[in-house]
Protein backbone atom coordinates (compact mmCIF):
# COMPACT_ATOMS: atom_id res chain seq x y z
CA UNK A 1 93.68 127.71 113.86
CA UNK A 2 97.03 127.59 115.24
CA UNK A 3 98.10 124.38 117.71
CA UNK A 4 101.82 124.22 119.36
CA UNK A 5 103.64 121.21 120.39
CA UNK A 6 106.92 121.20 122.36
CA UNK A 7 109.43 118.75 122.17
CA UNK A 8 112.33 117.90 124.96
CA UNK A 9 115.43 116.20 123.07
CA UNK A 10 119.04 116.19 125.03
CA UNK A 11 120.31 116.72 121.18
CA UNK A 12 120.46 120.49 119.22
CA UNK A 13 118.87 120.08 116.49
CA UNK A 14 117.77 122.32 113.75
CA UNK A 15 114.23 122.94 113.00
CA UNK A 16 114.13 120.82 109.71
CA UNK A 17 115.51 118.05 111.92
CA UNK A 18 113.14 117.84 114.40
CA UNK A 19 110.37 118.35 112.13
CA UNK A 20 111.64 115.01 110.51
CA UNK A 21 111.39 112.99 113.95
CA UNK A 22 108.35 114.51 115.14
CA UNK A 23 106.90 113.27 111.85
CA UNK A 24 108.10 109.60 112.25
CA UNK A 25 107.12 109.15 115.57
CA UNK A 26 103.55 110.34 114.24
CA UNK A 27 103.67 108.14 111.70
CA UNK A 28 104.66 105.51 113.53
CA UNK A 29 101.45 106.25 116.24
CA UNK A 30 99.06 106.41 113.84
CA UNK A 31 99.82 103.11 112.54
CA UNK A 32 99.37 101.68 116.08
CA UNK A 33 95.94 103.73 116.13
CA UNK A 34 94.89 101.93 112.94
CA UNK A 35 95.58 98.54 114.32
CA UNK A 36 94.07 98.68 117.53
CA UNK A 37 90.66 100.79 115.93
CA UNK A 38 90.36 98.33 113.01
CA UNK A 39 91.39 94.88 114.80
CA UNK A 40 91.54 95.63 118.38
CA UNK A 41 94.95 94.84 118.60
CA UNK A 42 95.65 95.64 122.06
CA UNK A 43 92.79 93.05 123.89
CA UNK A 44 94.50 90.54 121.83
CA UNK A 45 95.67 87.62 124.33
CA UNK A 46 97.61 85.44 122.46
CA UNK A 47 100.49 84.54 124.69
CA UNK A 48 102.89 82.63 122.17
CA UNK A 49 105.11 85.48 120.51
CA UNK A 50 105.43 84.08 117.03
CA UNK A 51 101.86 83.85 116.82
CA UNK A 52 101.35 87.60 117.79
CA UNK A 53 104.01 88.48 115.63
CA UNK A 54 102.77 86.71 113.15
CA UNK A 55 99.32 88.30 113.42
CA UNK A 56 100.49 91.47 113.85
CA UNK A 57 102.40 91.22 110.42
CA UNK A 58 99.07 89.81 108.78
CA UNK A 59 96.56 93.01 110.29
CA UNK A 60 99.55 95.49 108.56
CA UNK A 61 99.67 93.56 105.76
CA UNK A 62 95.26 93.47 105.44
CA UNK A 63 95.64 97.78 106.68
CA UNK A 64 98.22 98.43 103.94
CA UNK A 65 95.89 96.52 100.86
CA UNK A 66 92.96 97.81 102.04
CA UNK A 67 94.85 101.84 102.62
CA UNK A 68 96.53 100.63 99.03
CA UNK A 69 92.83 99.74 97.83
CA UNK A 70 91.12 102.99 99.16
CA UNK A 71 93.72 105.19 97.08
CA UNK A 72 93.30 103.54 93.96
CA UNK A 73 89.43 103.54 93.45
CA UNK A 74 89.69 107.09 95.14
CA UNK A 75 86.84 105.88 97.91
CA UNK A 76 85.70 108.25 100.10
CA UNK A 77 84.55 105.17 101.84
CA UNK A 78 86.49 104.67 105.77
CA UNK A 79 89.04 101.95 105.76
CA UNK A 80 86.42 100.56 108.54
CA UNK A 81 83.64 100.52 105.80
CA UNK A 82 85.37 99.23 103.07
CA UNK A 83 86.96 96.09 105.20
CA UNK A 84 82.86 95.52 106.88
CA UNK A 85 81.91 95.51 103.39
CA UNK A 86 84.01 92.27 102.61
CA UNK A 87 82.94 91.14 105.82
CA UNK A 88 79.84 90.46 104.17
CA UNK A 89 80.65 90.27 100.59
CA UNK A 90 82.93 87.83 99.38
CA UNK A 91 83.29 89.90 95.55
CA UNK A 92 84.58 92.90 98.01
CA UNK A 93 87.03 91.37 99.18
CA UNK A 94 88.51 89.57 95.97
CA UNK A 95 87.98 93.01 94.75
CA UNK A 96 90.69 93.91 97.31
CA UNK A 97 92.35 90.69 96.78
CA UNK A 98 93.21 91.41 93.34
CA UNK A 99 93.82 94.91 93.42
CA UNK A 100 97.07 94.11 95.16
């Protein structure tokens, strides 16, 4: 299948160049996606702004051992599944733990 985005930029750029934005700005929204699908990040309502920064460092920090995890034992398991599992299995989540 064929799907077409379109892009406004006051800039001319080439094609390579926009292809290089468009794909940070995805990158960058599907990290947001991750945190607020894995650890509901946006009902959080924690009013001090060290302390959500400071969460909000931990939850990429968790996302990125358990991504880091996934791609090293070659799971097919969903980052949801494999972060339940050491919900209720302490040996999962050293397993994580010392992965990293």
């Amino acid at each position: 299948s064929d799907e077409w985005h379109y892009y406004i930029s006051s800039r001319k750029l080439t094609a390579e160049e926009m292809l290089k934005y468009a794909r940070c700005e995805w990158s960058v929204e599907t990290m947001h996606w991750l945190l607020d699908v894995h650890f509901r990040e946006d009902y959080c309502r924690i009013l001090n702004g060290d302390a959500q920064q400071n969460l909000n460092m931990l939850r990429k920090t968790t996302l990125n051992m358990v991504k880091r995890f996934k791609q090293n034992k070659k799971s097919k398991l969903a980052l949801s599944k494999i972060m339940f599992n050491c919900l209720l299995d302490t040996n999962a989540l050293l397993d994580i733990l010392s992965e990293n």
